[in-house]
Protein backbone atom coordinates (compact mmCIF):
# COMPACT_ATOMS: atom_id res chain seq x y z
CA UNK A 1 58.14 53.41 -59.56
CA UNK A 2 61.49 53.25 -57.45
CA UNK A 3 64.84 53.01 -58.95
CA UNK A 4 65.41 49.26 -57.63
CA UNK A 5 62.15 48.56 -59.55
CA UNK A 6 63.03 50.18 -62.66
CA UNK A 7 66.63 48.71 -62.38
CA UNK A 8 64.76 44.88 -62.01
CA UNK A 9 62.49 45.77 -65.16
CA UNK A 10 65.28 46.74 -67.00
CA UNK A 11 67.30 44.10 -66.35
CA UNK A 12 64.67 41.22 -67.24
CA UNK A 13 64.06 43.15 -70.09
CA UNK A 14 67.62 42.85 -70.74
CA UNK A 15 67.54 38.89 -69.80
CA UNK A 16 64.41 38.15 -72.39
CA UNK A 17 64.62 40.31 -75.04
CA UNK A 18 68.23 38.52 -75.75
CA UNK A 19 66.68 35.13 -75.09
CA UNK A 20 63.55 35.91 -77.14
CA UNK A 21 65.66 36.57 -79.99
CA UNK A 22 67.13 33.32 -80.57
CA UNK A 23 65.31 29.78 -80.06
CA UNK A 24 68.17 27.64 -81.72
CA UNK A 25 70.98 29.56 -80.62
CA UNK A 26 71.37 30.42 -77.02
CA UNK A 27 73.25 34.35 -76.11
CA UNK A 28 74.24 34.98 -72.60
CA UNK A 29 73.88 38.19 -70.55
CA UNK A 30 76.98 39.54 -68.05
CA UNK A 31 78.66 42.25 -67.60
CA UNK A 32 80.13 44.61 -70.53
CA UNK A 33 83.29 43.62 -70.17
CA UNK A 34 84.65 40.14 -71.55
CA UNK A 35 86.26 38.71 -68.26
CA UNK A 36 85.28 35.12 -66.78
CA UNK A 37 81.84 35.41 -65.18
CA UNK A 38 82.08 34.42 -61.10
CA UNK A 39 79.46 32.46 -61.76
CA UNK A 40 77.18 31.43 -64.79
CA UNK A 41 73.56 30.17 -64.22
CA UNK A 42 71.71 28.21 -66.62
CA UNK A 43 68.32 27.18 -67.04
CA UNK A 44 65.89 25.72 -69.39
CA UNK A 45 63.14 27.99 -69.85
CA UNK A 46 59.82 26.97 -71.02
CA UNK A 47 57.51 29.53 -69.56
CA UNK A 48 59.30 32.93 -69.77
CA UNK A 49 56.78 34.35 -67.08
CA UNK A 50 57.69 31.69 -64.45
CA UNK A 51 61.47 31.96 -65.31
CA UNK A 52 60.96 35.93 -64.77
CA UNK A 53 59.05 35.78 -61.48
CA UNK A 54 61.25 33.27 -59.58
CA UNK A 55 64.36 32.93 -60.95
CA UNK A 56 65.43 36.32 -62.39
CA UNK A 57 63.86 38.50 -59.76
CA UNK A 58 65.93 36.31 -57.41
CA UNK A 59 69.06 36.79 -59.08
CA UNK A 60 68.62 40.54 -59.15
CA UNK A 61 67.90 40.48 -55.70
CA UNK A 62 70.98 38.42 -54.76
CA UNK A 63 73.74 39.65 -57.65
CA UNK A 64 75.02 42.42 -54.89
CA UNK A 65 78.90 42.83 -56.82
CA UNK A 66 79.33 39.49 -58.04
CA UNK A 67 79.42 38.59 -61.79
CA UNK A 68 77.06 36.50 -62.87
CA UNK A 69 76.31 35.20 -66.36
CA UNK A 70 73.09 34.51 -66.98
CA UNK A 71 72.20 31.93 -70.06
CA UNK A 72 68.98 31.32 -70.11
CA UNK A 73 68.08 28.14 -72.82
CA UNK A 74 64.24 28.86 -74.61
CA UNK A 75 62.19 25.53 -74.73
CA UNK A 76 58.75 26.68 -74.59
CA UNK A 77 58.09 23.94 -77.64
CA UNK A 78 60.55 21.50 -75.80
CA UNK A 79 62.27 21.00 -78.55
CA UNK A 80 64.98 20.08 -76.50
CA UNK A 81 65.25 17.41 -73.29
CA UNK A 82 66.50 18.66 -70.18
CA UNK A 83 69.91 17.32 -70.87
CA UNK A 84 70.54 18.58 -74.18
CA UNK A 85 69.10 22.13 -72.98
CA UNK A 86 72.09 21.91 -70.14
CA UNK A 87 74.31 20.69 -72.16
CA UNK A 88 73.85 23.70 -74.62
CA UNK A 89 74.35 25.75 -71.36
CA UNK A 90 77.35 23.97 -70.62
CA UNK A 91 79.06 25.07 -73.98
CA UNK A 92 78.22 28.70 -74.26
CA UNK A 93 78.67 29.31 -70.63
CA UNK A 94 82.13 31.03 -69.43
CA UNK A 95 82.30 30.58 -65.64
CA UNK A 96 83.88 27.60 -63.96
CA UNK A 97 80.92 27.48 -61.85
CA UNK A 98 77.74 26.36 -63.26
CA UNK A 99 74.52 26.73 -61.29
CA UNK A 100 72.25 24.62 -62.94
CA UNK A 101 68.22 25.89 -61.37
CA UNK A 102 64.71 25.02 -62.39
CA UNK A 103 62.99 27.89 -63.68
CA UNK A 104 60.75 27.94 -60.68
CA UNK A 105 63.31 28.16 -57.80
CA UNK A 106 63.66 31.99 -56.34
CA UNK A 107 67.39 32.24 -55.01
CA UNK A 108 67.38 33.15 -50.84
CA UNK A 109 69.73 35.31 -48.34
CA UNK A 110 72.51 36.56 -50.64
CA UNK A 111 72.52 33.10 -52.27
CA UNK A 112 75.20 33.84 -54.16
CA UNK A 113 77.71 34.88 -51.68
CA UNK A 114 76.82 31.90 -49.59
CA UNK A 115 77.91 29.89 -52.72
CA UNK A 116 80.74 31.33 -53.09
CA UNK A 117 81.78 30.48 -49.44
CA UNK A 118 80.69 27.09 -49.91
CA UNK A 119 82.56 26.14 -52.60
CA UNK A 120 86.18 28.41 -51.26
CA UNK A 121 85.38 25.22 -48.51
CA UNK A 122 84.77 22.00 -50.96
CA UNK A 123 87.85 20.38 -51.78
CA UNK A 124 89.99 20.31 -55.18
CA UNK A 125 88.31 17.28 -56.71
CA UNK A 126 84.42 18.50 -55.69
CA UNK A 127 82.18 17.76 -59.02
CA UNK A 128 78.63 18.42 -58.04
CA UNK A 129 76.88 21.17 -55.14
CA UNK A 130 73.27 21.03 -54.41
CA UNK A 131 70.83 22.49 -52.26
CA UNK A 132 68.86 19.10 -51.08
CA UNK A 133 69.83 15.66 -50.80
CA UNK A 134 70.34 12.75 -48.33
CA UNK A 135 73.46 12.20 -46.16
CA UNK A 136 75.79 9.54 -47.46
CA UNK A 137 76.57 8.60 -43.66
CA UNK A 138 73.01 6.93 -44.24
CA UNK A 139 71.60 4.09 -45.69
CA UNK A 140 68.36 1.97 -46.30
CA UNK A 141 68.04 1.06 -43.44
CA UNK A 142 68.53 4.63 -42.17
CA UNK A 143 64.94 5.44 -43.94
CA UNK A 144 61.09 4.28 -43.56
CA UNK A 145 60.03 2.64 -46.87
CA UNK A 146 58.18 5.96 -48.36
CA UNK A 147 61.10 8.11 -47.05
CA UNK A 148 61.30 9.83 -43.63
CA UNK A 149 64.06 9.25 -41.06
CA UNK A 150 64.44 6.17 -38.88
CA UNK A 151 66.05 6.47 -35.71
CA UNK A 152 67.80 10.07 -36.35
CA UNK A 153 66.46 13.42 -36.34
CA UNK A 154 67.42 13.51 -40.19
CA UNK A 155 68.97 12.22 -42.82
CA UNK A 156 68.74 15.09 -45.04
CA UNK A 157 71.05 18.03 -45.58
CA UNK A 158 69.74 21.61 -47.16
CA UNK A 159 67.00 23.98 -46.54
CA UNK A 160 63.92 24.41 -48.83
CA UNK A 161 61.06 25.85 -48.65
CA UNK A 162 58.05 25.58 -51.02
CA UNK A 163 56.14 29.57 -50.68
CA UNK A 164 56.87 32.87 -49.20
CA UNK A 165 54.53 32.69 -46.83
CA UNK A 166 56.12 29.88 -45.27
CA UNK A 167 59.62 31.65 -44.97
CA UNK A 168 59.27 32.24 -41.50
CA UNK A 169 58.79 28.81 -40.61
CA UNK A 170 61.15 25.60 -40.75
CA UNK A 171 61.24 24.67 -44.47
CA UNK A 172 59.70 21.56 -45.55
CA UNK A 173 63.28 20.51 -46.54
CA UNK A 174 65.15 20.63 -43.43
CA UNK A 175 68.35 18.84 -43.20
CA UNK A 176 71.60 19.28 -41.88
CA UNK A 177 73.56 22.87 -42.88
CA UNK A 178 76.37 21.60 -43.29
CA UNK A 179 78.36 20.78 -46.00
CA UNK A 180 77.91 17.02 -46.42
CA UNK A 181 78.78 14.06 -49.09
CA UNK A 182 75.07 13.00 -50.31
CA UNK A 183 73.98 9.96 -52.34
CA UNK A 184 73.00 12.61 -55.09
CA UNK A 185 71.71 16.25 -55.22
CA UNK A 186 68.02 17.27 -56.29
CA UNK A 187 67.70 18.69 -59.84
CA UNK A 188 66.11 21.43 -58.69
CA UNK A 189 69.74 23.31 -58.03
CA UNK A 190 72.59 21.65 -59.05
CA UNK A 191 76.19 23.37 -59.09
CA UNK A 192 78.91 21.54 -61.30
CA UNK A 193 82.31 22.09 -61.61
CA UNK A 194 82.93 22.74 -64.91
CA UNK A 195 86.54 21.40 -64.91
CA UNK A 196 85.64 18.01 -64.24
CA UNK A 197 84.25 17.88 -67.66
CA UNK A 198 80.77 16.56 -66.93
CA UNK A 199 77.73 16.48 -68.92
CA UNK A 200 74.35 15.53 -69.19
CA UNK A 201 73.56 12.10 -70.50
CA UNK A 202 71.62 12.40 -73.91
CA UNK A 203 69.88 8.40 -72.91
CA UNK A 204 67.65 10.86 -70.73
CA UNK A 205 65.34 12.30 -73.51
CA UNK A 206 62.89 14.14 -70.86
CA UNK A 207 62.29 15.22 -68.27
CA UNK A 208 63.46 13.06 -65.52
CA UNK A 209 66.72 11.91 -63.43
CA UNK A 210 69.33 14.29 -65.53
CA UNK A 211 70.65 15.42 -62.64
CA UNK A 212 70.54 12.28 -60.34
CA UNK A 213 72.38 10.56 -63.14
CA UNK A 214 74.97 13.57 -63.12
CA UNK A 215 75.71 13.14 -59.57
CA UNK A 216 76.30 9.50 -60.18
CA UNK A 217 78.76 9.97 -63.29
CA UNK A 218 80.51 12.43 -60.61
CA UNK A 219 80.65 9.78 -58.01
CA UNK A 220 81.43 7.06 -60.33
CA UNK A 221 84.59 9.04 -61.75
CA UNK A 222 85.65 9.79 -58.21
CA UNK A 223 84.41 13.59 -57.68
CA UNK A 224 82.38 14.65 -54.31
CA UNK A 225 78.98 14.74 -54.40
CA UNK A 226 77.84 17.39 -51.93
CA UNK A 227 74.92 19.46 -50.67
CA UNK A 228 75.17 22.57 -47.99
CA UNK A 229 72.68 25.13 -46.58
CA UNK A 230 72.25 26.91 -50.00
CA UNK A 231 68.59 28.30 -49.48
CA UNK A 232 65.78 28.31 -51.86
CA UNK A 233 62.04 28.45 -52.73
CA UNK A 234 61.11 25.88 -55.39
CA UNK A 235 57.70 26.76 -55.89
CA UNK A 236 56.91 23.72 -58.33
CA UNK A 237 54.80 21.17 -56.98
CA UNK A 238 56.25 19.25 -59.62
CA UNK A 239 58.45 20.85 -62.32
CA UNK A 240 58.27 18.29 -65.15
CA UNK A 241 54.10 19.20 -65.48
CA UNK A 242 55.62 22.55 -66.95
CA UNK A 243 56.87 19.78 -69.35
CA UNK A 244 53.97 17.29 -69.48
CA UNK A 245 56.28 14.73 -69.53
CA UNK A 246 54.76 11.78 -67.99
CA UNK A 247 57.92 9.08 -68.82
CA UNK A 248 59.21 8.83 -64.65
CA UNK A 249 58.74 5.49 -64.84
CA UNK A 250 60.64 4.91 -67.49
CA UNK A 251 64.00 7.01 -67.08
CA UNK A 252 63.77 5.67 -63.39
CA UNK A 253 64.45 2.31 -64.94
CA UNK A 254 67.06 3.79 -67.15
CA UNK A 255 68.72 5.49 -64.44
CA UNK A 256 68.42 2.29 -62.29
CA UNK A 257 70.37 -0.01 -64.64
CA UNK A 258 72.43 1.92 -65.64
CA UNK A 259 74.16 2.38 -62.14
CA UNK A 260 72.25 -0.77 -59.70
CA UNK A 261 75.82 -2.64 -60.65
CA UNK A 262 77.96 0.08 -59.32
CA UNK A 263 75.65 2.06 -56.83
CA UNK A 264 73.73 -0.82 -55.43
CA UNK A 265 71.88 1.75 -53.09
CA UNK A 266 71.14 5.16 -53.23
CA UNK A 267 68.56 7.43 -51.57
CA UNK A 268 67.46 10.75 -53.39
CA UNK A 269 64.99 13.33 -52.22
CA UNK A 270 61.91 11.53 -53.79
CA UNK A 271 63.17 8.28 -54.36
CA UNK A 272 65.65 5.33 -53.62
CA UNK A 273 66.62 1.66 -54.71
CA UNK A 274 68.30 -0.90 -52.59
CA UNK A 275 69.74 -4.20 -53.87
CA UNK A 276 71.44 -5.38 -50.83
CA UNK A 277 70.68 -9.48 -49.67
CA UNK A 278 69.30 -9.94 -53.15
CA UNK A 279 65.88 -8.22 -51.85
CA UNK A 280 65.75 -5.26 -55.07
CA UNK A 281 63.35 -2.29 -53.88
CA UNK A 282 63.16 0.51 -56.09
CA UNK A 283 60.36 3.32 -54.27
CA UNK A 284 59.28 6.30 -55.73
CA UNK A 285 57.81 8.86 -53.67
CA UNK A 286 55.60 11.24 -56.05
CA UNK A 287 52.62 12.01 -55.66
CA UNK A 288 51.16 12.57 -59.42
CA UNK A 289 49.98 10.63 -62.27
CA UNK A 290 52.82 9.16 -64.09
CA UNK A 291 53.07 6.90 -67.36
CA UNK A 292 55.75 4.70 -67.77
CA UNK A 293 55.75 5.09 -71.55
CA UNK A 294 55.17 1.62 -72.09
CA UNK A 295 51.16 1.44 -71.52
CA UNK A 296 51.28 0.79 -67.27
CA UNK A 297 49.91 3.71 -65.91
CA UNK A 298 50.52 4.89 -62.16
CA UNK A 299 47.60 6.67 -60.04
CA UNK A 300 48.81 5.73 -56.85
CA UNK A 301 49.66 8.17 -53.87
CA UNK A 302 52.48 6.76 -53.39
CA UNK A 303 54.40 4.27 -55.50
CA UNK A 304 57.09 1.67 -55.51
CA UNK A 305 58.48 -1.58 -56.73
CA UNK A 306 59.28 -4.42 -54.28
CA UNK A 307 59.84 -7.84 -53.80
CA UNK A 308 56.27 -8.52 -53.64
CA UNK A 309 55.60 -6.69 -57.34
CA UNK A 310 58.86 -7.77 -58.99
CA UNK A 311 57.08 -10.15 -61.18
CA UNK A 312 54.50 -7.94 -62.56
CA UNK A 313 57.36 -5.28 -62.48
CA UNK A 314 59.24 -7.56 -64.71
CA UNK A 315 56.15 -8.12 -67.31
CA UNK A 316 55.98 -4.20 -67.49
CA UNK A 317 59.72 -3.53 -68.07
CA UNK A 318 60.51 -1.53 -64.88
CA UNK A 319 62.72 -4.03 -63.85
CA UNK A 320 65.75 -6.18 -65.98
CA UNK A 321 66.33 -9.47 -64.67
């Protein structure tokens, strides 16, 4: 066994054993002496193996001399929603930069120096960072209905890819690299500012649009919403089946009236809503079986909600009058 080997063994060994322990309270790992992490990361674990083959072999990889806290929240019998698992994150961490990463994601390229570059560039009154999202130069009619760019090479911004075998191609994410406002930042990495004072929104019991609705509460209380080249592997064909939690429908509608009134539009990674001439359009792009929670079920490659469906939309509670 090599000594980086045996270092990377020890160190998840580390990383669990102090996790393991708890499963209401929540311990973090740093360095040994009690100083402000550079930077802490947080996730919300609910299969240890996965969060140990992506995410922590990526950190060690990456860690080089920075500080990093890591604070890794147990929910293997989600016993919390994604939210309040951040949110506990949020309060125990120490750094005033939060990474927020699914437990699937493997960090790439000295990730976290490129971070720190990143955000030496964002201005004072920055609230979220992601690694995938859609340019806010762009709009609806920027974008084909299921997604995909109209008239422009892109309208995305990041680089993701989805295996390792794939590195040395163009990721499957491929936007612009750099820095640029978005309408909001995928969950699947999501930096926050910790001095703006932001949290999670407790309404979103599950699984679902945390992090979307974070990026609005940012833009809402007048902090930039950005994404950058920040590269990654999210190896999750879809994260929330660690979860099983089938309610998309459901906190899409939460999410959408909660913010249609002040955020008429906005275009995510996998979805967007448009309200402009009185024509609403709210478009999902998923592909997976999804239950609304309230008995309409969803087997469709790709879904959405139009002007077309808005009265049967209407019957089944996806959309408020």
């Amino acid at each position: 066994m090599s000594t980086g080997t045996a270092c990377f063994d020890k160190f998840v060994m580390v990383v669990m054993a102090v996790a393991m322990i708890i499963s209401t309270k929540v311990h973090t790992v740093t360095n040994k002496f009690d100083t402000m992490p550079d930077i802490s990361i947080i996730t919300c674990v609910s299969r240890p193996d996965v969060y140990e083959k992506c995410l922590l072999a990526s950190v060690a990889e990456n860690r080089y001399n920075h500080d990093i806290e890591i604070v890794p929240v147990l929910n293997e019998d989600n016993r919390y929603s994604a939210s309040n698992a951040l949110n506990i994150g949020i309060d125990v961490s120490r750094s005033d930069i939060l990474v927020f990463t699914h437990q699937d994601v493997r960090l790439l390229y000295r990730w976290f120096d490129r971070l720190k570059e990143v955000v030496a560039e964002l201005p004072t009154d920055w609230g979220v960072l992601g690694a995938a999202g859609i340019s806010l130069d762009y709009g609806r009619q920027d974008i084909g209905r299921w997604g995909g760019a109209l008239n422009v090479d892109t309208v995305a911004v990041g680089s993701v890819w989805d295996a390792d075998n794939k590195l040395a191609e163009l990721p499957y994410w491929d936007g612009k690299k750099e820095t640029t406002k978005v309408h909001c930042a995928d969950e699947c990495v999501l930096v926050l500012n910790k001095q703006t004072g932001l949290r999670f929104d407790s309404q979103f019991t599950g699984f679902h649009f945390y992090g979307v609705d974070l990026c609005l509460q940012a833009r809402a209380a007048a902090y930039g919403v950005y994404c950058s080249h920040l590269p990654i592997i999210h190896y999750g064909n879809y994260s929330a089946s660690f979860t099983g939690d089938k309610r998309y429908w459901a906190y899409l509608r939460l999410l959408y009236n909660k913010w249609r009134l002040r955020f008429p539009e906005l275009l995510g990674t996998h979805m967007h809503w448009s309200q402009q001439n009185d024509q609403p359009e709210v478009t999902s792009y998923i592909n997976v079986n999804l239950d609304s929670g309230d008995g309409l079920s969803v087997h469709l490659k790709s879904m959405g909600i139009n002007k077309v469906k808005l009265k049967s939309d209407r019957r089944h509670g996806l959309l408020d009058d």
